[in-house]
PDB file of N, CA and C in Angstrom:
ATOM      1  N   UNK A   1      28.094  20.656   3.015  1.00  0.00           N
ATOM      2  CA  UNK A   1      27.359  20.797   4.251  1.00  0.00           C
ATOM      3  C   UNK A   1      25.867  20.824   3.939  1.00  0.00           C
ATOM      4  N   UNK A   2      25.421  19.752   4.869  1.00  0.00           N
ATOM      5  CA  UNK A   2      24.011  19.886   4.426  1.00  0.00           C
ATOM      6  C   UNK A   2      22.805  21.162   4.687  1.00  0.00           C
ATOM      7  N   UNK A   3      21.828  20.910   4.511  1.00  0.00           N
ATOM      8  CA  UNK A   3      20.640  22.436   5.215  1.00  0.00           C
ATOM      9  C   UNK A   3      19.480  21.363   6.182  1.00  0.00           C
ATOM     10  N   UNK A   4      19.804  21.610   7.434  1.00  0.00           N
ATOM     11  CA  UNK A   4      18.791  20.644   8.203  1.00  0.00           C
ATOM     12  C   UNK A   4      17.164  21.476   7.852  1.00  0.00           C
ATOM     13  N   UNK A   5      16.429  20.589   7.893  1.00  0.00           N
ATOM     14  CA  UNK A   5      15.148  21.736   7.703  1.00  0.00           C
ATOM     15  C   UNK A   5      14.658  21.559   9.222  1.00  0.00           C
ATOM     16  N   UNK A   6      13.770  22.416   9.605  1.00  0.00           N
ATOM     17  CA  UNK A   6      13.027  22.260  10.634  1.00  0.00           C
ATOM     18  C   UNK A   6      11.325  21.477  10.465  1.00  0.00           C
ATOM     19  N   UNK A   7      11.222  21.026  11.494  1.00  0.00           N
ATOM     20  CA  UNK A   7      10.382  20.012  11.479  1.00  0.00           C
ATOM     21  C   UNK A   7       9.444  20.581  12.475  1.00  0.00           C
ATOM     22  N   UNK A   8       8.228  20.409  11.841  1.00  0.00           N
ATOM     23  CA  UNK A   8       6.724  21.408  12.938  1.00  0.00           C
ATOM     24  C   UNK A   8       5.989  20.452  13.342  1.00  0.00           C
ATOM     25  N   UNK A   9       6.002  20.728  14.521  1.00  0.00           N
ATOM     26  CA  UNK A   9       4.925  19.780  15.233  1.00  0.00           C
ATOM     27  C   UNK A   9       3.083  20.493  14.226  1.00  0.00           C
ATOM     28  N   UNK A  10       2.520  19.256  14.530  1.00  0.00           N
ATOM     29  CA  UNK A  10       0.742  19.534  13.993  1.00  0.00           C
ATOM     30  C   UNK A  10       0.269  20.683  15.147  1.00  0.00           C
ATOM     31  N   UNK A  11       0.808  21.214  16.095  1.00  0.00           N
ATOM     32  CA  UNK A  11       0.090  22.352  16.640  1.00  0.00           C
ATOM     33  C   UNK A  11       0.940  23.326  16.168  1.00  0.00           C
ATOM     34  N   UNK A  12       2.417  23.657  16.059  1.00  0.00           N
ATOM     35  CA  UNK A  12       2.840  24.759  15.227  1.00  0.00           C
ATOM     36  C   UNK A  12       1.994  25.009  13.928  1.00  0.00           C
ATOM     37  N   UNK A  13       1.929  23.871  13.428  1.00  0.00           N
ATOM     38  CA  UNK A  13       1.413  24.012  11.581  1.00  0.00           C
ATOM     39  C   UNK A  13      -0.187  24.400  11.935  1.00  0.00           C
ATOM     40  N   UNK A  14      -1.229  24.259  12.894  1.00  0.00           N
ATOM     41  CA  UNK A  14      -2.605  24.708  13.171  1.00  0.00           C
ATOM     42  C   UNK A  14      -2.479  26.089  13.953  1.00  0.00           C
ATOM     43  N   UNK A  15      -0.624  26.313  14.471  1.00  0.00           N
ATOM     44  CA  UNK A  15      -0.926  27.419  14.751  1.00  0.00           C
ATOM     45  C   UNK A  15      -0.942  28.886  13.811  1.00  0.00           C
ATOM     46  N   UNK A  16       0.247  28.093  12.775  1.00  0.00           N
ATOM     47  CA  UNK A  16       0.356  28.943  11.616  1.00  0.00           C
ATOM     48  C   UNK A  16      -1.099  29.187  11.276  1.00  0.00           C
ATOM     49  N   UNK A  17      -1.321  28.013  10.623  1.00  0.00           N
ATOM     50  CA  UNK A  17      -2.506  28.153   9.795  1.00  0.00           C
ATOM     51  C   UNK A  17      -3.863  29.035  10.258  1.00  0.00           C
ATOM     52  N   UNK A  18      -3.639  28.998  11.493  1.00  0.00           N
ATOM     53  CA  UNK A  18      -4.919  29.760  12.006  1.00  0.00           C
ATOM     54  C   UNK A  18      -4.681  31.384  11.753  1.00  0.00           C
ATOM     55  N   UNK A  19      -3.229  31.794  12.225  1.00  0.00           N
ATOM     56  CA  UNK A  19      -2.992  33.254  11.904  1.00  0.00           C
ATOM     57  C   UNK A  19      -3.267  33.047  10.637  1.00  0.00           C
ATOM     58  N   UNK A  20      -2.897  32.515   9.283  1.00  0.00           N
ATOM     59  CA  UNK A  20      -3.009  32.810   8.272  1.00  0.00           C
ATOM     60  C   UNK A  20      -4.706  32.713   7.519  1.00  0.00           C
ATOM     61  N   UNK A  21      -5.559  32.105   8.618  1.00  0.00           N
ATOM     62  CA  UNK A  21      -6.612  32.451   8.046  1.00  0.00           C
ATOM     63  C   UNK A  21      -7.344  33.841   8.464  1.00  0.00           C
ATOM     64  N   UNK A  22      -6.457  34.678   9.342  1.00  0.00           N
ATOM     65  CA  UNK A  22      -6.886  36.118  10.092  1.00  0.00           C
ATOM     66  C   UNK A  22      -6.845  36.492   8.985  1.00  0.00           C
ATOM     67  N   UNK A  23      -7.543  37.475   8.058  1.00  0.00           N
ATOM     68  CA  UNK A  23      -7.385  38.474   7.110  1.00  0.00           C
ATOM     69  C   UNK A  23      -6.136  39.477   7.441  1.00  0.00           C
ATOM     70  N   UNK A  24      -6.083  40.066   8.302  1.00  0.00           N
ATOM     71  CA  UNK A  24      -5.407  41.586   8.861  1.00  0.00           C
ATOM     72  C   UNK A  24      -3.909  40.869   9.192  1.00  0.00           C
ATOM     73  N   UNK A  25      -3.631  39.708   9.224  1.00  0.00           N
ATOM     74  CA  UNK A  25      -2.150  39.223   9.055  1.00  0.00           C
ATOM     75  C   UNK A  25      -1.657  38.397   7.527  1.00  0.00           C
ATOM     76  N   UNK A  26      -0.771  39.101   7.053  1.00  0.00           N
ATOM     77  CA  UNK A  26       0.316  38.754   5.967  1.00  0.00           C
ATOM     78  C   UNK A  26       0.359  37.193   5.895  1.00  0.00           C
ATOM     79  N   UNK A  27       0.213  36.980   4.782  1.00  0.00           N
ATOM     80  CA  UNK A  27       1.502  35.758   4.803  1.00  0.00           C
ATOM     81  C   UNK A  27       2.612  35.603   4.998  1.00  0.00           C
ATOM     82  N   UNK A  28       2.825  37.115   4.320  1.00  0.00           N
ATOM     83  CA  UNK A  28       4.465  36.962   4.308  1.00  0.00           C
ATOM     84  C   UNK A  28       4.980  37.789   5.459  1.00  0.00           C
ATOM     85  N   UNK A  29       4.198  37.969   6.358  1.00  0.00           N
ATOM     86  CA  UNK A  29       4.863  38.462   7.512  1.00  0.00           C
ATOM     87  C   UNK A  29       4.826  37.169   8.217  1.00  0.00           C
ATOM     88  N   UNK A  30       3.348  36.157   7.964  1.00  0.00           N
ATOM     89  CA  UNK A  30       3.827  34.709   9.137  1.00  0.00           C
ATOM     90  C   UNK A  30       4.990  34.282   8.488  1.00  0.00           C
ATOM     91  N   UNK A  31       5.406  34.448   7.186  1.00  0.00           N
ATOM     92  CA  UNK A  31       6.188  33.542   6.348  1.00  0.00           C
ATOM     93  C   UNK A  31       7.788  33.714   7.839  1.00  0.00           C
ATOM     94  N   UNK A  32       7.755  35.210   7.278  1.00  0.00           N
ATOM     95  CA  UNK A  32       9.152  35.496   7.996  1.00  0.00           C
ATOM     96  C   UNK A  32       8.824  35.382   9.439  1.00  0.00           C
ATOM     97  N   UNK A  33       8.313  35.406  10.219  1.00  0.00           N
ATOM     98  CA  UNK A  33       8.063  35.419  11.735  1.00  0.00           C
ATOM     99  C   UNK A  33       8.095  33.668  12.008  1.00  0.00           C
ATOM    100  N   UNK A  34       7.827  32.884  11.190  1.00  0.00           N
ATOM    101  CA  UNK A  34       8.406  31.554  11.736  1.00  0.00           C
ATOM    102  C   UNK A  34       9.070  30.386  10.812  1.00  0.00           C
ATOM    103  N   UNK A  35       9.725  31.352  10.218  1.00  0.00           N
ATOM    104  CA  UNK A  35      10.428  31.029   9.177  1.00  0.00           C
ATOM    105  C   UNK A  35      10.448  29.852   8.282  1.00  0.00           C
ATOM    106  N   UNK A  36       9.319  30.475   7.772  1.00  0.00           N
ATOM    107  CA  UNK A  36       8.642  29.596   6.685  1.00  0.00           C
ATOM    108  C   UNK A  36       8.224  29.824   5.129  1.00  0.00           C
ATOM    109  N   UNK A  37       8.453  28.941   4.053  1.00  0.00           N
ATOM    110  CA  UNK A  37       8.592  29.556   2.718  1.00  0.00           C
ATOM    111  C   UNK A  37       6.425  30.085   2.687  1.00  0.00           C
ATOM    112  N   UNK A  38       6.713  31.028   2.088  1.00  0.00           N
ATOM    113  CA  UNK A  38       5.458  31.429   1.708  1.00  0.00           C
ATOM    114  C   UNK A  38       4.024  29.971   1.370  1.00  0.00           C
ATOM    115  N   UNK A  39       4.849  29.913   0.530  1.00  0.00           N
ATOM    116  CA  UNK A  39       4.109  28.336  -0.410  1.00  0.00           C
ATOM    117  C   UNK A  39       3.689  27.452   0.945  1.00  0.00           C
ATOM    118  N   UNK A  40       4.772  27.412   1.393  1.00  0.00           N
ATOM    119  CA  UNK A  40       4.470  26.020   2.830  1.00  0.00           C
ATOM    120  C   UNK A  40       3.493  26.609   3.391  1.00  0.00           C
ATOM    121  N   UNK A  41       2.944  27.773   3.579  1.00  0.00           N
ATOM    122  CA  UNK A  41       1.828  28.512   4.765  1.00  0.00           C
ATOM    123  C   UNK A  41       0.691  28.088   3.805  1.00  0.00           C
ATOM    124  N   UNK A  42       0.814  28.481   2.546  1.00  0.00           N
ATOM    125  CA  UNK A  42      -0.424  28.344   1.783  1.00  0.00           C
ATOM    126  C   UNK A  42      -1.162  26.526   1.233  1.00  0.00           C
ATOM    127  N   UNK A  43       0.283  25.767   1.505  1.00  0.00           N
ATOM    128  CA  UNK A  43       0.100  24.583   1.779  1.00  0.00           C
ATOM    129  C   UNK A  43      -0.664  23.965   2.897  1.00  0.00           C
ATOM    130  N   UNK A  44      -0.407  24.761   4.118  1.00  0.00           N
ATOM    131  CA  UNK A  44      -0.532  23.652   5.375  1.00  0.00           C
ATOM    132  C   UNK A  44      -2.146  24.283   5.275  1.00  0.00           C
ATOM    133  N   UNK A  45      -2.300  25.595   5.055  1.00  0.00           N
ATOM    134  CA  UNK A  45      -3.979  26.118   4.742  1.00  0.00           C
ATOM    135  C   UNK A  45      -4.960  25.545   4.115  1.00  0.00           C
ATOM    136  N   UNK A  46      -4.417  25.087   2.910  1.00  0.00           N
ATOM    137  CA  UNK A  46      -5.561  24.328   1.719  1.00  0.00           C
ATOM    138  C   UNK A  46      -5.547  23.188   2.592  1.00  0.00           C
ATOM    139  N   UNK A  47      -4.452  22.191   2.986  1.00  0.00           N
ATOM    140  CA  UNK A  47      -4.618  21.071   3.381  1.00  0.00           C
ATOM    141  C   UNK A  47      -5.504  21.010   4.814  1.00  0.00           C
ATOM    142  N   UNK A  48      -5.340  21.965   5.331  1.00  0.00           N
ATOM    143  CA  UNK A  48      -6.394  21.931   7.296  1.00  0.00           C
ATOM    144  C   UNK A  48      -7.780  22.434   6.589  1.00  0.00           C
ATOM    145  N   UNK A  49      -7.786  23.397   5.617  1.00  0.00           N
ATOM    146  CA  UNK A  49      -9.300  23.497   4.954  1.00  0.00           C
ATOM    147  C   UNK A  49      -9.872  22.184   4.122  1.00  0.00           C
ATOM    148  N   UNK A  50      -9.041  21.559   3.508  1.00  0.00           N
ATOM    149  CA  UNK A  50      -9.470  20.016   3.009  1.00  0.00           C
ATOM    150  C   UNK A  50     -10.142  19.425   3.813  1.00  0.00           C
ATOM    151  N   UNK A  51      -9.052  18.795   5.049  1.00  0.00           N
ATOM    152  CA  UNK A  51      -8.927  17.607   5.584  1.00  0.00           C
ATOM    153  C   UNK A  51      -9.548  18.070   7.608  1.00  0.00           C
ATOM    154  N   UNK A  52      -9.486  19.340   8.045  1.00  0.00           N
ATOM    155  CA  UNK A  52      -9.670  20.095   9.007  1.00  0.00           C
ATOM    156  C   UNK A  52      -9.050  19.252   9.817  1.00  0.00           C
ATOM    157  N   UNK A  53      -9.389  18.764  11.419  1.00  0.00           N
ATOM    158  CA  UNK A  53      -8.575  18.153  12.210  1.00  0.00           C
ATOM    159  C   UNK A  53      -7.658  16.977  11.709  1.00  0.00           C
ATOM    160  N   UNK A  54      -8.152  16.456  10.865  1.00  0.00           N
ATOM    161  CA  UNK A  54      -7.489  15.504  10.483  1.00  0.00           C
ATOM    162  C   UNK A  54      -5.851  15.855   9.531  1.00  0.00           C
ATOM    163  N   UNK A  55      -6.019  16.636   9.643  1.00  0.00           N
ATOM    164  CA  UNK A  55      -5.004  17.375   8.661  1.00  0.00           C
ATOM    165  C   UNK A  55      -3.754  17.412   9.468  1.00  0.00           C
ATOM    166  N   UNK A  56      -2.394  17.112   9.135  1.00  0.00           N
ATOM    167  CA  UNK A  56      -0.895  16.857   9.491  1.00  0.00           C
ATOM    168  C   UNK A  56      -1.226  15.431  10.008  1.00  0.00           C
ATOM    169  N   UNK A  57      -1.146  14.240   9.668  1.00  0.00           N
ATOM    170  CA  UNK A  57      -1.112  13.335  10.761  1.00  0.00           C
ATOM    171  C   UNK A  57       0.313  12.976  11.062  1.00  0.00           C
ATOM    172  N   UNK A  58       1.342  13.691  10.090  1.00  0.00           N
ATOM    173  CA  UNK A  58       3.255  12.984  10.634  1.00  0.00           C
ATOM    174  C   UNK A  58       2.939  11.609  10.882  1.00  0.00           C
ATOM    175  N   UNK A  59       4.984  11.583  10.416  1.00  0.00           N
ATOM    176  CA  UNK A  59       5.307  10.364  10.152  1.00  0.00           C
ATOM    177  C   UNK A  59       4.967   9.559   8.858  1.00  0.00           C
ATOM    178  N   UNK A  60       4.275  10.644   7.966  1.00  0.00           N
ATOM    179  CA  UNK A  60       4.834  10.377   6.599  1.00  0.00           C
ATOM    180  C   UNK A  60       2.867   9.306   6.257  1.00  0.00           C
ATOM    181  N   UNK A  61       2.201   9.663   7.376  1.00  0.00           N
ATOM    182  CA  UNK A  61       1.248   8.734   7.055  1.00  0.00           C
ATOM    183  C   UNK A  61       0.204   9.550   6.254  1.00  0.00           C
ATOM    184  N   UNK A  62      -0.448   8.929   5.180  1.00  0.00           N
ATOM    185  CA  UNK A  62      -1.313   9.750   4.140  1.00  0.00           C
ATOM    186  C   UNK A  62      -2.346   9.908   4.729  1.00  0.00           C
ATOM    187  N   UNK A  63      -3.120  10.780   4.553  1.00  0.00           N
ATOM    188  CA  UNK A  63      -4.134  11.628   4.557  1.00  0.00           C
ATOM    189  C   UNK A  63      -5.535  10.966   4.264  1.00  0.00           C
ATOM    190  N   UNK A  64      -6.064  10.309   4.237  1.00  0.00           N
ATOM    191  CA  UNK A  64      -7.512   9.522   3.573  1.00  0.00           C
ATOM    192  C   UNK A  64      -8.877   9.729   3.859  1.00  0.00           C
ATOM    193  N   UNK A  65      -9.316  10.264   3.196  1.00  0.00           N
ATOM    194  CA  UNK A  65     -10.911  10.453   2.431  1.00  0.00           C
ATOM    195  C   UNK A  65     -11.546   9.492   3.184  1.00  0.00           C
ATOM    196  N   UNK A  66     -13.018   9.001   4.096  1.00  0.00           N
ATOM    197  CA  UNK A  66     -13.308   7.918   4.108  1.00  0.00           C
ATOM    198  C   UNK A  66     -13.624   6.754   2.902  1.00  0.00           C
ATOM    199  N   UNK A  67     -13.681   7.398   1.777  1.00  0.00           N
ATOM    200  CA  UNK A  67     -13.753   6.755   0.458  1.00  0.00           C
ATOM    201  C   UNK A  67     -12.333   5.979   0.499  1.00  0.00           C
ATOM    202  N   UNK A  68     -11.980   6.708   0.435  1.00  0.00           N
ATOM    203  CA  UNK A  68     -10.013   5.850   0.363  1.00  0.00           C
ATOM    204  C   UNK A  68      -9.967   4.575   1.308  1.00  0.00           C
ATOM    205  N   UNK A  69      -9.997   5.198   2.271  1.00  0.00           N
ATOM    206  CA  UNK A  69     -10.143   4.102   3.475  1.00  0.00           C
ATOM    207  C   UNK A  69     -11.248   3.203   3.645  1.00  0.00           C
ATOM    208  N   UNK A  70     -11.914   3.099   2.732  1.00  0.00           N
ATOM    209  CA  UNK A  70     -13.239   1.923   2.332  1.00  0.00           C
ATOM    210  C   UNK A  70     -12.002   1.192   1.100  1.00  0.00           C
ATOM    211  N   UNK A  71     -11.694   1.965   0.351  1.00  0.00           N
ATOM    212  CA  UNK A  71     -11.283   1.623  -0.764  1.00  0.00           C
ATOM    213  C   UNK A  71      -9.861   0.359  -0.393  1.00  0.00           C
ATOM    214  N   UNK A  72      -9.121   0.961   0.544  1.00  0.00           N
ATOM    215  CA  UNK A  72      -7.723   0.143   0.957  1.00  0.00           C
ATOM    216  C   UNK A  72      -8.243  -0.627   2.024  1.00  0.00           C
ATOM    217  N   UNK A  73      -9.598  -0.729   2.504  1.00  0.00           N
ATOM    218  CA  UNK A  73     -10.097  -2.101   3.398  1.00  0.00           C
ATOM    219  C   UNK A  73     -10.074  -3.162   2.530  1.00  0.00           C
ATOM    220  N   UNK A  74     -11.061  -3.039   1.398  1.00  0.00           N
ATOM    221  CA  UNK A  74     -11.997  -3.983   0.514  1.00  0.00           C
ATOM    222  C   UNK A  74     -10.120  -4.116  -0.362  1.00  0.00           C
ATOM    223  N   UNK A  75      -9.389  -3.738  -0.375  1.00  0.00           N
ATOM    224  CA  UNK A  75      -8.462  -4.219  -1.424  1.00  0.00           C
ATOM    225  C   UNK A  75      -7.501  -5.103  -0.500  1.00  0.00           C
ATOM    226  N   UNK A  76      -7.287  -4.781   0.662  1.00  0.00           N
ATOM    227  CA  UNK A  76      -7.074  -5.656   1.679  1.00  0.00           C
ATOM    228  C   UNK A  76      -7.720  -7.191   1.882  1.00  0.00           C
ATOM    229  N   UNK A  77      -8.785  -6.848   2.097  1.00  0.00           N
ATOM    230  CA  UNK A  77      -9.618  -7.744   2.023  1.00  0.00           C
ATOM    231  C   UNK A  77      -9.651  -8.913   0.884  1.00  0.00           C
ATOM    232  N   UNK A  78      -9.586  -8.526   0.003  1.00  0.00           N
ATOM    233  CA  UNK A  78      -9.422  -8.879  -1.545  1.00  0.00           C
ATOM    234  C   UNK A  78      -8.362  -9.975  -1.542  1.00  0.00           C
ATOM    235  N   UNK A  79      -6.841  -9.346  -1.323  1.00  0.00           N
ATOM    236  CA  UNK A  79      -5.486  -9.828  -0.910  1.00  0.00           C
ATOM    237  C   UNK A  79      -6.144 -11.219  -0.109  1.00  0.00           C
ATOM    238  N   UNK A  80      -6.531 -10.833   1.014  1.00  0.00           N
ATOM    239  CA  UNK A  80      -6.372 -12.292   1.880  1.00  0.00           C
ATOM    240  C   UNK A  80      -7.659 -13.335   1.387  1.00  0.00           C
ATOM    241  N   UNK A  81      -8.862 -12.757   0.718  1.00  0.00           N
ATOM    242  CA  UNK A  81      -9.439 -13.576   0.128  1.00  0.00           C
ATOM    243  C   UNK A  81      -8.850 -14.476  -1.030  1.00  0.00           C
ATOM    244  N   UNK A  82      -7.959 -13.848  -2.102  1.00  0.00           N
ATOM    245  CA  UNK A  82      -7.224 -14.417  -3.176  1.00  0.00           C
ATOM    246  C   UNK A  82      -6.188 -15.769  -2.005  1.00  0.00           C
ATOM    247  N   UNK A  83      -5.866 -15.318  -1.125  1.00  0.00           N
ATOM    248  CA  UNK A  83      -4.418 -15.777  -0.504  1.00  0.00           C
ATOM    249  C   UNK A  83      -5.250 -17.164  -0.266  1.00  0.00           C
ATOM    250  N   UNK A  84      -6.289 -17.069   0.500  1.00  0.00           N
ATOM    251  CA  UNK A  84      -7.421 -18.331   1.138  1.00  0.00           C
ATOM    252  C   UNK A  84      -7.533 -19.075  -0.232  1.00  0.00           C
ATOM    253  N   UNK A  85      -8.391 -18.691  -1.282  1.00  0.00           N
ATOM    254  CA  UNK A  85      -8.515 -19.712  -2.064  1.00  0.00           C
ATOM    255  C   UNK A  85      -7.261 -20.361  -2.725  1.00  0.00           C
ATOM    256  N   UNK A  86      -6.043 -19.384  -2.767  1.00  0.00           N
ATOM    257  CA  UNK A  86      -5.062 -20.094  -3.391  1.00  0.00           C
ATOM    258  C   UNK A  86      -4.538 -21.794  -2.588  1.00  0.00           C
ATOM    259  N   UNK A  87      -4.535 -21.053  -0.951  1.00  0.00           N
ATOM    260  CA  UNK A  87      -4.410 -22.016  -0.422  1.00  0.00           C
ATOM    261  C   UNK A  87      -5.447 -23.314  -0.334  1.00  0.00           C
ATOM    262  N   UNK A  88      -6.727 -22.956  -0.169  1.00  0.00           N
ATOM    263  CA  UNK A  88      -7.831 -24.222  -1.026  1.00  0.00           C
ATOM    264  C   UNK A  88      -7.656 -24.799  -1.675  1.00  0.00           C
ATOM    265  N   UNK A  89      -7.276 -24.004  -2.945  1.00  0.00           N
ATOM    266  CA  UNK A  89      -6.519 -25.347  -4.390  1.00  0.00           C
ATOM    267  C   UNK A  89      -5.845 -26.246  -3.895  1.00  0.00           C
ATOM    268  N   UNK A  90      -5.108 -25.870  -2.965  1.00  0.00           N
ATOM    269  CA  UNK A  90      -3.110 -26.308  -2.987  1.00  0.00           C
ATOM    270  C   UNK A  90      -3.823 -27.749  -2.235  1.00  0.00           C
ATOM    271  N   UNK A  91      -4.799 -27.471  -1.156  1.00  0.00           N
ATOM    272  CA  UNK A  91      -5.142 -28.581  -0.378  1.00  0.00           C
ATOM    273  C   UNK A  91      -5.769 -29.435  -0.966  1.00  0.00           C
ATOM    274  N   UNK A  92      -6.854 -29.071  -1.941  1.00  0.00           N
ATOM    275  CA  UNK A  92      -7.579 -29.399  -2.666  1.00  0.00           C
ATOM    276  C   UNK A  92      -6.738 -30.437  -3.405  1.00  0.00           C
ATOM    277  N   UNK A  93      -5.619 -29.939  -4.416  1.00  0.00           N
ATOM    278  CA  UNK A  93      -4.967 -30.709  -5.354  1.00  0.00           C
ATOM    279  C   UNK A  93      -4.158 -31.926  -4.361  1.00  0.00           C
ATOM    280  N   UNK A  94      -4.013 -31.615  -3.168  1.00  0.00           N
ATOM    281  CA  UNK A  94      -3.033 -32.890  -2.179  1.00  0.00           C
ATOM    282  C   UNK A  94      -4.152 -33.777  -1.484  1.00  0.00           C
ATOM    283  N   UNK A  95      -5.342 -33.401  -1.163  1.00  0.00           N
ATOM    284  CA  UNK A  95      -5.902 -34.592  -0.640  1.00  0.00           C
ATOM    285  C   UNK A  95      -6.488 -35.556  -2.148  1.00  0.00           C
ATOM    286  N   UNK A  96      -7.003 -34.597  -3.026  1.00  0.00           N
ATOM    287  CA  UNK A  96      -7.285 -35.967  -4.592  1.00  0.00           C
ATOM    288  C   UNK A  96      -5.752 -35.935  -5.065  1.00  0.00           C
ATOM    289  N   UNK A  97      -4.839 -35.780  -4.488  1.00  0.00           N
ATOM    290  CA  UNK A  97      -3.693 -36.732  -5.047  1.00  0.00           C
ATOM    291  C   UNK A  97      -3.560 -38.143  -4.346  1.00  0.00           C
ATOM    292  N   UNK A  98      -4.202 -37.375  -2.606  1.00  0.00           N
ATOM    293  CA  UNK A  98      -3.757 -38.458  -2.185  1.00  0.00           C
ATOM    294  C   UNK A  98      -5.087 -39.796  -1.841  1.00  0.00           C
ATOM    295  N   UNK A  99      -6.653 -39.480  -2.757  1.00  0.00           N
ATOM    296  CA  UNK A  99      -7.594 -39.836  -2.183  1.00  0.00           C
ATOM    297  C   UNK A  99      -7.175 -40.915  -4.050  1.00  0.00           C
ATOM    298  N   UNK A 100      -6.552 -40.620  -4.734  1.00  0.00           N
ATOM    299  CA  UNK A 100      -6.388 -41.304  -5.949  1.00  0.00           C
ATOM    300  C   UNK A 100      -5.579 -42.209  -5.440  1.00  0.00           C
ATOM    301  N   UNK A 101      -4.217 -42.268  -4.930  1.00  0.00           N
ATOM    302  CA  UNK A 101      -3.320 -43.443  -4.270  1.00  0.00           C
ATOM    303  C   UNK A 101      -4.769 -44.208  -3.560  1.00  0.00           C
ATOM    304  N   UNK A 102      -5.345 -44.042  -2.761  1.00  0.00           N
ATOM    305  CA  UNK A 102      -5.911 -44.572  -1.814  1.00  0.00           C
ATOM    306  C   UNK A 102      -6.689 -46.042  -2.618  1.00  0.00           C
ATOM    307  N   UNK A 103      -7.779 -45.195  -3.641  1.00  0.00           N
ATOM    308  CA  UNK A 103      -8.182 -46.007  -4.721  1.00  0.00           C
ATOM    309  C   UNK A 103      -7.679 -46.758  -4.987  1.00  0.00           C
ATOM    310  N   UNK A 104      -6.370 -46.332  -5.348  1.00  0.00           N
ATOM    311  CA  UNK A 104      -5.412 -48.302  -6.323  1.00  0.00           C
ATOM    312  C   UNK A 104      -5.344 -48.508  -5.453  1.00  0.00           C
ATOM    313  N   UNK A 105      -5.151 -48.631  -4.490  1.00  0.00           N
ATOM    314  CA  UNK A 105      -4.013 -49.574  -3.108  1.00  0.00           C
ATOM    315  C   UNK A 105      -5.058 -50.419  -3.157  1.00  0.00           C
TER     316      UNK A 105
END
Protein backbone atom coordinates (compact mmCIF):
# COMPACT_ATOMS: atom_id res chain seq x y z
CA UNK A 1 0.00 0.00 0.00
CA UNK A 2 1.26 3.07 -1.05
CA UNK A 3 1.73 6.64 1.29
CA UNK A 4 -0.13 9.40 -0.83
CA UNK A 5 1.73 12.61 0.17
CA UNK A 6 -0.13 15.75 0.34
CA UNK A 7 0.33 18.35 -2.07
CA UNK A 8 0.38 22.37 -0.95
CA UNK A 9 -0.87 24.82 -2.85
CA UNK A 10 1.97 28.13 -3.13
CA UNK A 11 -0.38 29.98 -0.60
CA UNK A 12 -0.37 27.08 2.03
CA UNK A 13 3.59 26.87 1.57
CA UNK A 14 3.71 31.23 1.96
CA UNK A 15 1.41 30.52 4.58
CA UNK A 16 3.65 28.20 6.43
CA UNK A 17 6.52 30.03 5.70
CA UNK A 18 5.37 33.23 7.01
CA UNK A 19 4.44 31.68 10.57
CA UNK A 20 7.79 30.21 10.46
CA UNK A 21 9.48 33.39 9.99
CA UNK A 22 7.47 34.71 13.44
CA UNK A 23 10.23 34.14 16.04
CA UNK A 24 7.62 33.26 19.05
CA UNK A 25 6.29 30.19 16.80
CA UNK A 26 8.14 26.67 16.71
CA UNK A 27 8.93 24.91 13.88
CA UNK A 28 8.10 22.09 15.23
CA UNK A 29 4.91 23.11 16.44
CA UNK A 30 4.11 24.44 12.52
CA UNK A 31 5.78 21.09 11.71
CA UNK A 32 2.94 19.18 13.61
CA UNK A 33 -0.02 21.66 13.15
CA UNK A 34 0.10 21.08 9.32
CA UNK A 35 1.65 18.17 9.10
CA UNK A 36 4.75 18.70 7.84
CA UNK A 37 8.39 17.16 8.16
CA UNK A 38 10.45 19.75 10.00
CA UNK A 39 13.14 19.92 7.06
CA UNK A 40 10.20 20.72 4.48
CA UNK A 41 9.33 24.08 6.68
CA UNK A 42 12.97 24.94 6.70
CA UNK A 43 13.02 24.19 2.98
CA UNK A 44 10.06 26.14 1.70
CA UNK A 45 11.86 29.21 4.09
CA UNK A 46 15.38 29.32 2.52
CA UNK A 47 13.71 28.89 -0.84
CA UNK A 48 10.80 32.14 -0.40
CA UNK A 49 14.00 33.97 1.26
CA UNK A 50 16.08 33.10 -2.03
CA UNK A 51 13.68 33.47 -4.64
CA UNK A 52 10.69 35.69 -2.51
CA UNK A 53 7.45 35.83 -4.69
CA UNK A 54 8.77 33.96 -7.13
CA UNK A 55 9.30 31.10 -5.01
CA UNK A 56 6.92 27.64 -5.45
CA UNK A 57 6.09 28.09 -9.08
CA UNK A 58 4.46 24.03 -9.25
CA UNK A 59 4.25 21.77 -11.74
CA UNK A 60 7.68 20.79 -11.42
CA UNK A 61 8.83 24.13 -13.23
CA UNK A 62 12.45 25.37 -12.05
CA UNK A 63 13.09 28.25 -10.32
CA UNK A 64 15.49 30.80 -12.45
CA UNK A 65 17.85 33.51 -11.55
CA UNK A 66 17.46 36.19 -14.31
CA UNK A 67 21.05 35.06 -15.16
CA UNK A 68 19.68 31.54 -15.91
CA UNK A 69 17.02 32.78 -17.94
CA UNK A 70 19.46 35.00 -20.12
CA UNK A 71 21.51 31.95 -20.06
CA UNK A 72 18.61 29.28 -21.56
CA UNK A 73 17.49 32.27 -24.10
CA UNK A 74 21.02 32.72 -25.78
CA UNK A 75 21.38 28.69 -25.71
CA UNK A 76 18.08 28.56 -27.37
CA UNK A 77 18.94 30.88 -29.57
CA UNK A 78 22.19 29.19 -30.37
CA UNK A 79 20.09 25.78 -31.23
CA UNK A 80 18.07 27.53 -33.97
CA UNK A 81 21.00 29.54 -35.20
CA UNK A 82 23.17 26.14 -35.65
CA UNK A 83 19.69 24.55 -37.14
CA UNK A 84 19.58 27.77 -39.95
CA UNK A 85 23.04 27.39 -41.07
CA UNK A 86 22.88 23.68 -41.20
CA UNK A 87 20.04 24.13 -43.36
CA UNK A 88 22.13 26.86 -45.63
CA UNK A 89 24.74 24.24 -46.39
CA UNK A 90 22.15 21.61 -47.35
CA UNK A 91 20.75 24.35 -49.92
CA UNK A 92 23.88 25.61 -50.62
CA UNK A 93 25.36 22.05 -51.58
CA UNK A 94 21.83 21.40 -53.97
CA UNK A 95 21.71 24.52 -55.91
CA UNK A 96 25.96 24.10 -56.97
CA UNK A 97 24.98 20.59 -57.56
CA UNK A 98 22.51 21.67 -59.54
CA UNK A 99 24.16 25.07 -61.05
CA UNK A 100 27.20 22.36 -62.12
CA UNK A 101 24.58 20.08 -64.29
CA UNK A 102 23.46 23.35 -65.73
CA UNK A 103 27.13 24.16 -66.98
CA UNK A 104 27.63 20.83 -69.02
CA UNK A 105 24.22 20.74 -70.52
Amino acid sequence: MSISRKKYTKEEKLEVVKLAMDEQISIESLAKRFAVHMNTIYKWRSEFTKFDTAAFPGNGNPILTDHEKEVLALKKQLRELELEKEILKKALGIFSVADKRNLHS
